[in-house]
PDB file of N, CA and C in Angstrom:
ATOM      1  N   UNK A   1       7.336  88.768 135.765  1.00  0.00           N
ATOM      2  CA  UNK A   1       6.629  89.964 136.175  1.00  0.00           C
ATOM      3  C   UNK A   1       5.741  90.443 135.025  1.00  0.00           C
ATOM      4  N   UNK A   2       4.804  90.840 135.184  1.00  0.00           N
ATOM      5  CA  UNK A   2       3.885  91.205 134.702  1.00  0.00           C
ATOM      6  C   UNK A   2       4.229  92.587 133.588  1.00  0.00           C
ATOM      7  N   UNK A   3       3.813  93.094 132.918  1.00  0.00           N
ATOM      8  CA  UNK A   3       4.006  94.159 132.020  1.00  0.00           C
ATOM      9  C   UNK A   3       3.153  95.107 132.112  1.00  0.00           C
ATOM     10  N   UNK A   4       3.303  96.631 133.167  1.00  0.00           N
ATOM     11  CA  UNK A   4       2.386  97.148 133.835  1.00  0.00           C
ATOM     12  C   UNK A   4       2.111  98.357 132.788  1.00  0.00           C
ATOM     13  N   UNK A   5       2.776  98.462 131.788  1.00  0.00           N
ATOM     14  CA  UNK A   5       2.711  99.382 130.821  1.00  0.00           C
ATOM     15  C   UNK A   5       1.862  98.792 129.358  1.00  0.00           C
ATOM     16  N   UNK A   6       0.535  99.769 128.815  1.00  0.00           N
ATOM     17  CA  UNK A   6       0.594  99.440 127.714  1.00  0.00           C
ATOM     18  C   UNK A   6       1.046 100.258 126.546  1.00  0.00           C
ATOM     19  N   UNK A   7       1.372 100.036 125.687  1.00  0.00           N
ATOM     20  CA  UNK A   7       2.916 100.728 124.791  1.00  0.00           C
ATOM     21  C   UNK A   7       1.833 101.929 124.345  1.00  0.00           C
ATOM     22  N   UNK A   8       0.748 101.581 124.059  1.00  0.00           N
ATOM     23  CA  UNK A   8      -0.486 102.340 123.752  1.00  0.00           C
ATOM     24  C   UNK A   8      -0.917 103.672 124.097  1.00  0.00           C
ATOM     25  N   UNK A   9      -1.499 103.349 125.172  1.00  0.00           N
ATOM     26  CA  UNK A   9      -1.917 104.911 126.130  1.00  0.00           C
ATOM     27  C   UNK A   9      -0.693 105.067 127.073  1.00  0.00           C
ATOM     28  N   UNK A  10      -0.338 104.579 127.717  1.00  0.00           N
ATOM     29  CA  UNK A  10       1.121 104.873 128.714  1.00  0.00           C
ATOM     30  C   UNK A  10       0.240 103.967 130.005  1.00  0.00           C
ATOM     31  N   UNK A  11      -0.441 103.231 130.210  1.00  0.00           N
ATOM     32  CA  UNK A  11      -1.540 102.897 131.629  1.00  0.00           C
ATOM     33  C   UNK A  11      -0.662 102.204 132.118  1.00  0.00           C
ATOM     34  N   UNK A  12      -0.421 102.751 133.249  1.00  0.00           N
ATOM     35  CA  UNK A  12      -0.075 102.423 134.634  1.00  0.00           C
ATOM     36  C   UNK A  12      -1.067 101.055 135.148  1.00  0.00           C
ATOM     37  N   UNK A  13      -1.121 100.106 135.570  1.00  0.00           N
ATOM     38  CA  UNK A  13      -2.005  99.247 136.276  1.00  0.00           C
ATOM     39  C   UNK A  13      -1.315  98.447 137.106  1.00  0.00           C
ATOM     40  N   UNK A  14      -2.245  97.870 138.171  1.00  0.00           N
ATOM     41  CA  UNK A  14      -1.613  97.245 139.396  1.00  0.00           C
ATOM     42  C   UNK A  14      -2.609  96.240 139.616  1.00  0.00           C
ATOM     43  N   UNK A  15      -1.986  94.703 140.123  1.00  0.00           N
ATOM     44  CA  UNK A  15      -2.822  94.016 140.533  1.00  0.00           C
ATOM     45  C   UNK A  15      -3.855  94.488 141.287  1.00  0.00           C
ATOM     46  N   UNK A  16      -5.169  93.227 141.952  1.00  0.00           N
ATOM     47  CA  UNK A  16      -5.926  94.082 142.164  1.00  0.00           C
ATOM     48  C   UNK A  16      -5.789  94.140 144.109  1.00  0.00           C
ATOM     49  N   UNK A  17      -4.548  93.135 144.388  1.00  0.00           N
ATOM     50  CA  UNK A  17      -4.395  93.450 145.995  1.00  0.00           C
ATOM     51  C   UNK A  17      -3.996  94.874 146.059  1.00  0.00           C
ATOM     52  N   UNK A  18      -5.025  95.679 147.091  1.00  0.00           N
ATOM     53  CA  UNK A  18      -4.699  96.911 147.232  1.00  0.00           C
ATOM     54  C   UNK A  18      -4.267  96.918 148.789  1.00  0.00           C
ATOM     55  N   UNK A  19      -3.780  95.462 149.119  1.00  0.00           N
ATOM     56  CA  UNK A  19      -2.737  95.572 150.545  1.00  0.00           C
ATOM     57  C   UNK A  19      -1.857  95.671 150.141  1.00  0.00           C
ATOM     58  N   UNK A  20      -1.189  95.790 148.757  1.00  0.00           N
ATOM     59  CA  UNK A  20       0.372  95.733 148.497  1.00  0.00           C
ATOM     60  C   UNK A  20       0.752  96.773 148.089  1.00  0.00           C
ATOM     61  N   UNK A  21       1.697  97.667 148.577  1.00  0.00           N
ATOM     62  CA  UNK A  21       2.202  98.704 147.708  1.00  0.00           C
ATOM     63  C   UNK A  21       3.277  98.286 146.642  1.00  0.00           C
ATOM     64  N   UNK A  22       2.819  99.259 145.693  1.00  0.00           N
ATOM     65  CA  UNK A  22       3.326  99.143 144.584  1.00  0.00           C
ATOM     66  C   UNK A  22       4.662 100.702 144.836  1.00  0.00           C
ATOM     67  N   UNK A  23       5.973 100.174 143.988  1.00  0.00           N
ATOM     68  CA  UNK A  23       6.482 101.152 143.959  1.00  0.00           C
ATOM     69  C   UNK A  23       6.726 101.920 141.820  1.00  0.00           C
ATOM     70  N   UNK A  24       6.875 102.908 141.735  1.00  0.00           N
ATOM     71  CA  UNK A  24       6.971 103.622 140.966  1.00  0.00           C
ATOM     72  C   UNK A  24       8.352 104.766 140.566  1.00  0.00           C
ATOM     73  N   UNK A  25       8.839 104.613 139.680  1.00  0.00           N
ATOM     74  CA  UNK A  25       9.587 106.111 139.839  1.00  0.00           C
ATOM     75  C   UNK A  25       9.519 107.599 138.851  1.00  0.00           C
ATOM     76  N   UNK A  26       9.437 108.495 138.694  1.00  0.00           N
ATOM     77  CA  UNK A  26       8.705 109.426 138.001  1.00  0.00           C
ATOM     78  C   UNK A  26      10.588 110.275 137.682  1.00  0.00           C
ATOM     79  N   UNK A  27      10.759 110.068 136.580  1.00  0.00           N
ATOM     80  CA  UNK A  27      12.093 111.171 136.642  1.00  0.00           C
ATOM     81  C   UNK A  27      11.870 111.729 135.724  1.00  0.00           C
ATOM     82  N   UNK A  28      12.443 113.083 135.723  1.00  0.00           N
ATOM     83  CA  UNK A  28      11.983 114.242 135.582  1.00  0.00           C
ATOM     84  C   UNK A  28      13.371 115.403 134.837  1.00  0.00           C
ATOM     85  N   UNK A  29      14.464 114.680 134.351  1.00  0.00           N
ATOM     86  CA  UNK A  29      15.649 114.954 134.152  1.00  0.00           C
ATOM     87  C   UNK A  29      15.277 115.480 132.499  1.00  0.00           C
ATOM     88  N   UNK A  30      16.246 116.871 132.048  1.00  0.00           N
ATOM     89  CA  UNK A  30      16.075 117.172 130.792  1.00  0.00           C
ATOM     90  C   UNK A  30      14.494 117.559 130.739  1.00  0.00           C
ATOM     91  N   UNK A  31      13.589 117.894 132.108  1.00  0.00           N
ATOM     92  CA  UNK A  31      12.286 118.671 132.012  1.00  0.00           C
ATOM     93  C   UNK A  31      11.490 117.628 131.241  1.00  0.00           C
ATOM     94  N   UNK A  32      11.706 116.067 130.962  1.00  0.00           N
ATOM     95  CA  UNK A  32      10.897 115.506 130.483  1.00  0.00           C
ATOM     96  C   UNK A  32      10.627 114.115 131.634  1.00  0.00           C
ATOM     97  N   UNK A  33       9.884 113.973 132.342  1.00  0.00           N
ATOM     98  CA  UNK A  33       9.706 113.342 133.478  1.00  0.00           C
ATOM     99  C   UNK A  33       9.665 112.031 132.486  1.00  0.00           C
ATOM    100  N   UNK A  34      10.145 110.814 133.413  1.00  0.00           N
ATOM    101  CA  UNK A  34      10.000 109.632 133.463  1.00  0.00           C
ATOM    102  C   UNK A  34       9.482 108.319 134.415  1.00  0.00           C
ATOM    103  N   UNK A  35       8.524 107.577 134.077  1.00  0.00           N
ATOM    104  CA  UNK A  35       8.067 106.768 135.089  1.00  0.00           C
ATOM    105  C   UNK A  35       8.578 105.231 134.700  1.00  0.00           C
ATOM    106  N   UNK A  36       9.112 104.967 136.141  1.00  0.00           N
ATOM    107  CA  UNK A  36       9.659 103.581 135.810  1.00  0.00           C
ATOM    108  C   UNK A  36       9.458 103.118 137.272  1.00  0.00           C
ATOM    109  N   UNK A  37       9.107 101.714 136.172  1.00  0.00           N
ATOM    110  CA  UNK A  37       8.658 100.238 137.364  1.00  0.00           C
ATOM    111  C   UNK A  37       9.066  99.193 136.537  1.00  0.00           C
ATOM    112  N   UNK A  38       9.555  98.358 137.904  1.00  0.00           N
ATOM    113  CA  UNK A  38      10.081  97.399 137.462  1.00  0.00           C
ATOM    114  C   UNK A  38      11.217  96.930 136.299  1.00  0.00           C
ATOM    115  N   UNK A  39      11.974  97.919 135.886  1.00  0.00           N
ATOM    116  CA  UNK A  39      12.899  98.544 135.133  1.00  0.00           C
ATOM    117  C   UNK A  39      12.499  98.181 133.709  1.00  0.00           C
ATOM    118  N   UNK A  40      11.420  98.734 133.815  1.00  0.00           N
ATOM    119  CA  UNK A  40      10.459  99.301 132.698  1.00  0.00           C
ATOM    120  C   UNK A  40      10.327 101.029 132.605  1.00  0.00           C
ATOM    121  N   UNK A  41      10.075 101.607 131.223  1.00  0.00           N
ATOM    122  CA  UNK A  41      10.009 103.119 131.811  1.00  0.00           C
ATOM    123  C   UNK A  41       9.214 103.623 130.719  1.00  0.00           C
ATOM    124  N   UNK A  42       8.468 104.680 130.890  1.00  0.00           N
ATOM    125  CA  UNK A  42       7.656 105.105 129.619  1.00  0.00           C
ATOM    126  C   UNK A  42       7.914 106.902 130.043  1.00  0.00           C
ATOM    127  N   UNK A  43       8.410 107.498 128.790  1.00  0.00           N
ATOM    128  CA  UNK A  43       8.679 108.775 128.942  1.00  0.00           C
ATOM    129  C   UNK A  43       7.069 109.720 128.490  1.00  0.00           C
ATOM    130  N   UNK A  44       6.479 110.369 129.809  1.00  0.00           N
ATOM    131  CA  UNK A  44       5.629 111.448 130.236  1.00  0.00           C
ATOM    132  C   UNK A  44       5.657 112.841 129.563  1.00  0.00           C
ATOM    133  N   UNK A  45       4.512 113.644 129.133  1.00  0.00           N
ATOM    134  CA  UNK A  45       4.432 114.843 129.008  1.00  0.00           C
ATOM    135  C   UNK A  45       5.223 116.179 129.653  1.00  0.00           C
ATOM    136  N   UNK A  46       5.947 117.132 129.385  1.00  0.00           N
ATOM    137  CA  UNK A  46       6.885 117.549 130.251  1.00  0.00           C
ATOM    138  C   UNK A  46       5.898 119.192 130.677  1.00  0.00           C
ATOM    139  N   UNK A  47       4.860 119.168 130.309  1.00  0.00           N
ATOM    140  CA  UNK A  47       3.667 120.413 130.798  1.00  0.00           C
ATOM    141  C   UNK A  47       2.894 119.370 131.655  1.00  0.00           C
ATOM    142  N   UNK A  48       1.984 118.906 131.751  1.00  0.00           N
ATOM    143  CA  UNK A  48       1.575 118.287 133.359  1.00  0.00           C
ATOM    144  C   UNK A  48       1.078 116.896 132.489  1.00  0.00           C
ATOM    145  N   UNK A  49       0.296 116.588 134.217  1.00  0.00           N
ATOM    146  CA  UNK A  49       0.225 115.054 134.127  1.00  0.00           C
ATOM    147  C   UNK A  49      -0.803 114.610 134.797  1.00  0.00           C
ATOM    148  N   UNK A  50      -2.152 114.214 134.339  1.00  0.00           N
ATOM    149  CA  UNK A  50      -3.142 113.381 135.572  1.00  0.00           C
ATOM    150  C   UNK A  50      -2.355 112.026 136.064  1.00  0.00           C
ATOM    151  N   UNK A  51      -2.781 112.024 137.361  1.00  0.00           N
ATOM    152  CA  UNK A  51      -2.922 110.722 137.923  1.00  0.00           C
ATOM    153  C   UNK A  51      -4.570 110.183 138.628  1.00  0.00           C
ATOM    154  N   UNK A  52      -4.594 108.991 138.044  1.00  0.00           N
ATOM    155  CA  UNK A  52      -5.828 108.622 138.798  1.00  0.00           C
ATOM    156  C   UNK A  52      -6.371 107.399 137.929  1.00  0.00           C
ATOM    157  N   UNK A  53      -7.642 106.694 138.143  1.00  0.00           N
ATOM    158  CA  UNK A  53      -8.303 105.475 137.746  1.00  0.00           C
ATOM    159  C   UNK A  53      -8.633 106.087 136.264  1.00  0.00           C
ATOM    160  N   UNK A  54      -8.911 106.982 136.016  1.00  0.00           N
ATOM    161  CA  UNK A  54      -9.948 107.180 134.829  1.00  0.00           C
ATOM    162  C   UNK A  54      -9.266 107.288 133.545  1.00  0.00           C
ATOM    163  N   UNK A  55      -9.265 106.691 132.533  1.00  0.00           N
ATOM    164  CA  UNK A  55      -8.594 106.337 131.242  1.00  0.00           C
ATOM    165  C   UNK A  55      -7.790 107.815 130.561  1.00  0.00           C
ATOM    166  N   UNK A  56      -8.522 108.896 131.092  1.00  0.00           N
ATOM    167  CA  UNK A  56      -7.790 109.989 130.520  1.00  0.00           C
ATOM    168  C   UNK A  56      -6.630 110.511 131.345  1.00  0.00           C
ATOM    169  N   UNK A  57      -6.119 109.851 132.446  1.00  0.00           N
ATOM    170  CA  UNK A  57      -5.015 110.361 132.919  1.00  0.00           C
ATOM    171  C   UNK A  57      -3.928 110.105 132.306  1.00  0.00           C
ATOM    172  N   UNK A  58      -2.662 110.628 132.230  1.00  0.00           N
ATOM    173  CA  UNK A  58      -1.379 109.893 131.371  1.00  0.00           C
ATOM    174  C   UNK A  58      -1.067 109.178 132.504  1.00  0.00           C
ATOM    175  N   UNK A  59      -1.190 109.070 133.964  1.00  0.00           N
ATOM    176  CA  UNK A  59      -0.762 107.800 134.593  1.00  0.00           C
ATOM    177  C   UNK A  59      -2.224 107.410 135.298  1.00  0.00           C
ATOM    178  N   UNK A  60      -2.580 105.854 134.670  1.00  0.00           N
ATOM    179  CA  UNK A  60      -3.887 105.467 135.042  1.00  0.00           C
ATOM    180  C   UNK A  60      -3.305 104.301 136.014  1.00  0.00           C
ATOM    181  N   UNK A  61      -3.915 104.396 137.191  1.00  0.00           N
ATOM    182  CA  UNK A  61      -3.709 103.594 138.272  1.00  0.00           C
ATOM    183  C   UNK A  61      -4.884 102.905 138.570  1.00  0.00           C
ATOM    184  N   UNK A  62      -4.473 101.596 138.447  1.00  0.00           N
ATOM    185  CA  UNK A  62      -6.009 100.443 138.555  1.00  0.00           C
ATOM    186  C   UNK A  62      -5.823 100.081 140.509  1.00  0.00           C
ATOM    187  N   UNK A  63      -6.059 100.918 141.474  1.00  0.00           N
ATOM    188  CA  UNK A  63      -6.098 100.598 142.726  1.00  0.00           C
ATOM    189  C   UNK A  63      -7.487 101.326 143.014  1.00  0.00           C
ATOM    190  N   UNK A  64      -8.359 100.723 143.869  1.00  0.00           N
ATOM    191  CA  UNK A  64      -9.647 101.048 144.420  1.00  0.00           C
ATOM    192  C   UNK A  64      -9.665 102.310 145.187  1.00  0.00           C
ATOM    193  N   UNK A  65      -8.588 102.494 146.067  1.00  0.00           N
ATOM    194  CA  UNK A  65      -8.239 103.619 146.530  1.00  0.00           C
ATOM    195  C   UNK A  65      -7.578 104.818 146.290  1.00  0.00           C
ATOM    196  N   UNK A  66      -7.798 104.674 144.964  1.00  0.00           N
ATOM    197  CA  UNK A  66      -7.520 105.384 144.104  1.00  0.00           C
ATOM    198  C   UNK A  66      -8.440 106.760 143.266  1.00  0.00           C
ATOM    199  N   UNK A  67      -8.782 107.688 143.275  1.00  0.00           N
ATOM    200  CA  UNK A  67     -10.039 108.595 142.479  1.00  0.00           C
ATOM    201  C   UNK A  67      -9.669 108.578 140.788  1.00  0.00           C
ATOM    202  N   UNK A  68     -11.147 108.518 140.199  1.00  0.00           N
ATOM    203  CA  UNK A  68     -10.720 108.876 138.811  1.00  0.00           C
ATOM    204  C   UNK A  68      -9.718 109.901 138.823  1.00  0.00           C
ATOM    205  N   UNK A  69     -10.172 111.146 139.396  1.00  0.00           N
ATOM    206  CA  UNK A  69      -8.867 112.327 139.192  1.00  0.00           C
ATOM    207  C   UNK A  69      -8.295 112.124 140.043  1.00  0.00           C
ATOM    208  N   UNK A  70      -7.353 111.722 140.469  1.00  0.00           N
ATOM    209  CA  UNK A  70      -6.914 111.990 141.961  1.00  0.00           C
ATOM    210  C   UNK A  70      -5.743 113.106 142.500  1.00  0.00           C
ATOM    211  N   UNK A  71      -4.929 113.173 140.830  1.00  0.00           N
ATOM    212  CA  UNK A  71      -3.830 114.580 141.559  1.00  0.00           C
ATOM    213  C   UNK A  71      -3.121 114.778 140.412  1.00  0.00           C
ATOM    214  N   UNK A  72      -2.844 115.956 140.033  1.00  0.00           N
ATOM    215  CA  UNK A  72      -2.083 117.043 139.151  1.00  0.00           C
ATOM    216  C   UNK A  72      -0.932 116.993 139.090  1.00  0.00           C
ATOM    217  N   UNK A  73       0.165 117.011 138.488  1.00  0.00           N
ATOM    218  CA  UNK A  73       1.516 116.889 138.056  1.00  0.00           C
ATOM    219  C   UNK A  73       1.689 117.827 137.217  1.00  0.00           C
ATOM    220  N   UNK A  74       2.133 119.654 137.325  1.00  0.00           N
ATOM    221  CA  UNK A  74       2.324 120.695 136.652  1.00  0.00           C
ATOM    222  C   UNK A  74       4.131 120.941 136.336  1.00  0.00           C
ATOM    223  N   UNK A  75       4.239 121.441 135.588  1.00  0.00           N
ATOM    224  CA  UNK A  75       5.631 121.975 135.938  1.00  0.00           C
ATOM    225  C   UNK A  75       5.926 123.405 135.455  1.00  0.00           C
ATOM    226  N   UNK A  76       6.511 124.423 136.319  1.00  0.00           N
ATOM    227  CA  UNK A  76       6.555 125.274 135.851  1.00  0.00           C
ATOM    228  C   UNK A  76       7.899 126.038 136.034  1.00  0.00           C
ATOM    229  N   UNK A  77       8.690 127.154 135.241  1.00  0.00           N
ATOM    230  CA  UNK A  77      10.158 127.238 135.221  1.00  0.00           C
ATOM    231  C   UNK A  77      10.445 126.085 135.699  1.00  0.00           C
ATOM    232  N   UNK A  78      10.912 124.684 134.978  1.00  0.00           N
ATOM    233  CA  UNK A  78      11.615 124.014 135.075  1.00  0.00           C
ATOM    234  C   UNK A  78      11.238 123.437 136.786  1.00  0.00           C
ATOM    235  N   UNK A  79      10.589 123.673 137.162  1.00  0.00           N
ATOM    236  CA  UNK A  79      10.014 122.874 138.953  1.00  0.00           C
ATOM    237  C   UNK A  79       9.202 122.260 138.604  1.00  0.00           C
ATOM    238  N   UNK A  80       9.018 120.834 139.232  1.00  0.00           N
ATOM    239  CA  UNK A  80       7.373 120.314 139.195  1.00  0.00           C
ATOM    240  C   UNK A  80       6.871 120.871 140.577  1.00  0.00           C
ATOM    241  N   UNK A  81       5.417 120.122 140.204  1.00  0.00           N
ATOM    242  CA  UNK A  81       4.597 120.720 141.809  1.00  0.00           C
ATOM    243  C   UNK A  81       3.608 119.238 141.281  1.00  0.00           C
ATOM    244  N   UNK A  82       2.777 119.021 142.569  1.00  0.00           N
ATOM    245  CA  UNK A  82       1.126 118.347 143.065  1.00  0.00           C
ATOM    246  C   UNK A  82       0.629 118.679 143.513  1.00  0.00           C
ATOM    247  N   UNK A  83      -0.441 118.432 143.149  1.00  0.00           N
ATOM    248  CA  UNK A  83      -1.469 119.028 143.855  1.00  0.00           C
ATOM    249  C   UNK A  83      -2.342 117.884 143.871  1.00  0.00           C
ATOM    250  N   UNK A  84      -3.127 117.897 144.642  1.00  0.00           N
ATOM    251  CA  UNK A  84      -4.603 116.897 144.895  1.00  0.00           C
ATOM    252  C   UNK A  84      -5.708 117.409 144.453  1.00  0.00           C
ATOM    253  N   UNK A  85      -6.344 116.845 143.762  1.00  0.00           N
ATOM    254  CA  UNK A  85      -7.298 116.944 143.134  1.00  0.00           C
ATOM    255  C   UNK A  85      -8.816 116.900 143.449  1.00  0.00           C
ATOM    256  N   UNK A  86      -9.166 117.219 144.889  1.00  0.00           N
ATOM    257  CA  UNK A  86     -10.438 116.722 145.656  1.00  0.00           C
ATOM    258  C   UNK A  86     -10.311 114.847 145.329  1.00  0.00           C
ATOM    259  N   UNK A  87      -9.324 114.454 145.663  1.00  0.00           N
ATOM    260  CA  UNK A  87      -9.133 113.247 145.682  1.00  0.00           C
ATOM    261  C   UNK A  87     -10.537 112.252 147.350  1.00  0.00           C
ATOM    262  N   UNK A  88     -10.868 111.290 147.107  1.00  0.00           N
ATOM    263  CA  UNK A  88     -11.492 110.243 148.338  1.00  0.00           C
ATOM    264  C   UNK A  88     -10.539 110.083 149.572  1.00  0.00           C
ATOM    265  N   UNK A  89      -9.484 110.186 149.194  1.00  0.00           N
ATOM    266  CA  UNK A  89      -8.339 109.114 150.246  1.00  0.00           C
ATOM    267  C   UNK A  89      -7.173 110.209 150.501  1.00  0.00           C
ATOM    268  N   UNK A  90      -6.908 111.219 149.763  1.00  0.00           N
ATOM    269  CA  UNK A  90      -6.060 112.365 150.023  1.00  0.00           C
ATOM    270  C   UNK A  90      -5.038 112.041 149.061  1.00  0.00           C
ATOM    271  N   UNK A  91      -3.793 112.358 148.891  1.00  0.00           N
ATOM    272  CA  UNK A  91      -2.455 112.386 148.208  1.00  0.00           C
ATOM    273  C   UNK A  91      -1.621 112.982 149.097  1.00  0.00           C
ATOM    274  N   UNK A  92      -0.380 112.094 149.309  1.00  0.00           N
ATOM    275  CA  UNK A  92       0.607 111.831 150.650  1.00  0.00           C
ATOM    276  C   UNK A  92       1.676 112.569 150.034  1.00  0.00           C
ATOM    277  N   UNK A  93       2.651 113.131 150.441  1.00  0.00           N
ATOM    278  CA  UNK A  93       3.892 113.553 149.811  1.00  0.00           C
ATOM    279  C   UNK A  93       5.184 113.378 150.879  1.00  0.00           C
ATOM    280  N   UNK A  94       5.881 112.159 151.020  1.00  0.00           N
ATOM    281  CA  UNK A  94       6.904 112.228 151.600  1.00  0.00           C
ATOM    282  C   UNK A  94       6.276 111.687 153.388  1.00  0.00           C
ATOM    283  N   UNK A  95       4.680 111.018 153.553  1.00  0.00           N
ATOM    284  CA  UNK A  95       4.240 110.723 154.266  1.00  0.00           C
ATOM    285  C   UNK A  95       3.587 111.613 155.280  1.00  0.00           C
ATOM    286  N   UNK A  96       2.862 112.736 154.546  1.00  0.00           N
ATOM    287  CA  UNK A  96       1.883 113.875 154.989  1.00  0.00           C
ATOM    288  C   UNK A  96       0.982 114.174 154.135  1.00  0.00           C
ATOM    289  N   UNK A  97      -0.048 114.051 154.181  1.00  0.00           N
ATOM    290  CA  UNK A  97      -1.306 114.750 153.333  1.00  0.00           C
ATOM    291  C   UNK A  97      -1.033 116.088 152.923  1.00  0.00           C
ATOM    292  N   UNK A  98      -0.790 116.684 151.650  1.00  0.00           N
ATOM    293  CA  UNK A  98      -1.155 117.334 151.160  1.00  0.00           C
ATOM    294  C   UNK A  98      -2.633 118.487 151.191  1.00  0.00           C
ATOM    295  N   UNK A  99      -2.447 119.765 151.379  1.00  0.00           N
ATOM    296  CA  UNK A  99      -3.979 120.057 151.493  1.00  0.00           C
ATOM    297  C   UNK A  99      -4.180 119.921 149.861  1.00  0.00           C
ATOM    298  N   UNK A 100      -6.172 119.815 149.670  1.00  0.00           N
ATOM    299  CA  UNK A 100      -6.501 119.825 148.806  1.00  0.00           C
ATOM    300  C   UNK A 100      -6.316 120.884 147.513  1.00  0.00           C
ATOM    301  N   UNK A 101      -6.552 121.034 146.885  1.00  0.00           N
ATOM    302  CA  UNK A 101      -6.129 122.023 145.762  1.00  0.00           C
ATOM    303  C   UNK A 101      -4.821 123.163 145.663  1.00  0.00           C
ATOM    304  N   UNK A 102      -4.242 122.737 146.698  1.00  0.00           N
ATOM    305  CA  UNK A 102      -2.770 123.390 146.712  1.00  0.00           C
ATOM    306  C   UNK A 102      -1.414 122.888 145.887  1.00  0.00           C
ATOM    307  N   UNK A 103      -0.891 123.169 145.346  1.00  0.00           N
ATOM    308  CA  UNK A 103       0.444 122.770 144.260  1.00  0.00           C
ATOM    309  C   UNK A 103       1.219 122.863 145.670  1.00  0.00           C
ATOM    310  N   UNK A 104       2.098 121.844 145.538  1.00  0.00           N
ATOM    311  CA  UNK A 104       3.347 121.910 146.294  1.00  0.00           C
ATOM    312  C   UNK A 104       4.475 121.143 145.398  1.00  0.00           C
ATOM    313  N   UNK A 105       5.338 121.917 145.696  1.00  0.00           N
ATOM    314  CA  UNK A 105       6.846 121.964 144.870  1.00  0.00           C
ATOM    315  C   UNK A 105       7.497 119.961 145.530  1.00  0.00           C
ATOM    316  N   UNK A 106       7.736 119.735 143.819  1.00  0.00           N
ATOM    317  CA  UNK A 106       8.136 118.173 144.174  1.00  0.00           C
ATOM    318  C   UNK A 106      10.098 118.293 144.091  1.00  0.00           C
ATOM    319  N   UNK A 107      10.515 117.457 144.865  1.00  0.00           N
ATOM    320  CA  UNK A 107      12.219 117.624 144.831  1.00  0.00           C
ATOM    321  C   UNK A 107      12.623 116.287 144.943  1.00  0.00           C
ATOM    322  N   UNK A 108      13.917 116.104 144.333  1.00  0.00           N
ATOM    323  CA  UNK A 108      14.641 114.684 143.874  1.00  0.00           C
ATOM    324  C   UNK A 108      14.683 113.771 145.280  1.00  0.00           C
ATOM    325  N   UNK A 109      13.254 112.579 144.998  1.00  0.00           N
ATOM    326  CA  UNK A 109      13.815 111.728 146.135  1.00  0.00           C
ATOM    327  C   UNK A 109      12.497 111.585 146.667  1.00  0.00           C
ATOM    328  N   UNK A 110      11.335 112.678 146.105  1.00  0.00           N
ATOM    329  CA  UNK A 110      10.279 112.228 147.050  1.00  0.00           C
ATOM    330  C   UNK A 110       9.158 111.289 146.828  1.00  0.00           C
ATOM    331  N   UNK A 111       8.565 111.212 147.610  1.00  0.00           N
ATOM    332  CA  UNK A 111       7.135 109.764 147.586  1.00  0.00           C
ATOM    333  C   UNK A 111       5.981 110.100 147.337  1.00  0.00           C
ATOM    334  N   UNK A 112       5.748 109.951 146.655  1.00  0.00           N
ATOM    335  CA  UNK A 112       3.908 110.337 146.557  1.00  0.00           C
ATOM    336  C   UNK A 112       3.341 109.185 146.459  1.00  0.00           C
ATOM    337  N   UNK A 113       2.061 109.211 147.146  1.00  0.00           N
ATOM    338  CA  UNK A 113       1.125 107.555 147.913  1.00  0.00           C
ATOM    339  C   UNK A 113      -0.162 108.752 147.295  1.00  0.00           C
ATOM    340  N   UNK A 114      -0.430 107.761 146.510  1.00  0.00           N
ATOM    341  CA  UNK A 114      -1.996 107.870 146.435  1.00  0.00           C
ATOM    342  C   UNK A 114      -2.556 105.879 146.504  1.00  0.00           C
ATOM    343  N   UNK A 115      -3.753 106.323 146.797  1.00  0.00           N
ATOM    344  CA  UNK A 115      -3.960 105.052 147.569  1.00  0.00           C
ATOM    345  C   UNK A 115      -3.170 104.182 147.883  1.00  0.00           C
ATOM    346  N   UNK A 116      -2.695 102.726 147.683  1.00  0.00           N
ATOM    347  CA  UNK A 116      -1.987 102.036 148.115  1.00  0.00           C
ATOM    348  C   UNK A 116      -0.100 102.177 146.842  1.00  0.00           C
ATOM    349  N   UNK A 117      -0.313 103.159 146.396  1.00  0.00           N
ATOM    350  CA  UNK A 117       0.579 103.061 145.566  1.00  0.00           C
ATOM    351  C   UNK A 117       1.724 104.046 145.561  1.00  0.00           C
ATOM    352  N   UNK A 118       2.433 104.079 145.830  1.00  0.00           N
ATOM    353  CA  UNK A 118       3.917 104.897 145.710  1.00  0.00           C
ATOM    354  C   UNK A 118       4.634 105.168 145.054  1.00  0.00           C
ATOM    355  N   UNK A 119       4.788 106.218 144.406  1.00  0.00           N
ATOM    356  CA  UNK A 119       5.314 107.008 142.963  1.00  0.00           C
ATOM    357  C   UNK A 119       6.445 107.911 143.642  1.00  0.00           C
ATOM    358  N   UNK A 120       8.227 107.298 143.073  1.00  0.00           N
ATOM    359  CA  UNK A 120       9.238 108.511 143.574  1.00  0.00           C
ATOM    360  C   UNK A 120       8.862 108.818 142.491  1.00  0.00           C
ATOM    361  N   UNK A 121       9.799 110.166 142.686  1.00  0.00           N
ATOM    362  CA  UNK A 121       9.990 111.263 141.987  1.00  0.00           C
ATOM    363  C   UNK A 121      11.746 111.667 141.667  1.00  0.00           C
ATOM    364  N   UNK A 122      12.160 111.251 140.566  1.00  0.00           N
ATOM    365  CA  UNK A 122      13.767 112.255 140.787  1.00  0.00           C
ATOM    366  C   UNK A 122      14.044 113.055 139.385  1.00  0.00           C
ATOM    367  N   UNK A 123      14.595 114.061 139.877  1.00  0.00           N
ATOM    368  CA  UNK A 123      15.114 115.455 139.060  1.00  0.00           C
ATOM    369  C   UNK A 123      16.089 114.434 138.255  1.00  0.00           C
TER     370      UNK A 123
END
């Protein structure tokens, strides 16, 4: 398997079939979120988090259906939230679109799909 992390910036990347979902997991335990694939894991900023194509996100996702910005990762008293970012393709939560620029509260277990890619989430 491939090594989807570089030790460097933290970049997230995915082949370039964007028929395949990719899965992800984002934990979030001790208020310092963690993303792990492929039982690989790189420990995240615990004040927020871009997701999207563009090199300045802390999770950079190489999928076409994907937006440079595509969605927000805040946390506040100890809750995370997402929000979408005027994303192309929307940001899914648990298999519903999200409205645009709204934070919604994330809880242990859920899915977030931005383009072909699927990021849990656990407390």
């Amino acid at each position: 398997m491939a090594n989807l992390f570089n030790q460097e910036t933290g970049k997230f990347s995915l082949e370039d079939d964007t028929n395949t979902q990719k899965m992800a997991k984002i934990n979030a335990k001790s208020s310092l979120p963690r993303l792990e694939v492929g039982g690989q894991s790189k420990q995240l900023s615990n004040k927020s988090f871009g997701i999207g194509r563009d090199k300045s996100n802390q999770i950079i996702v190489a999928d076409g259906k994907v937006s440079r910005f595509h969605a927000l990762v805040t946390f506040e008293n100890e809750e995370a939230f997402i929000r979408d970012t005027d994303s192309s393709n929307g940001t899914f939560l648990n298999g519903k679109q999200i409205p645009t620029q709204r934070k919604v509260k994330l809880a242990d277990g859920d899915k977030i799909k931005v383009g072909t890619t699927v990021i849990t989430f656990y407390r």
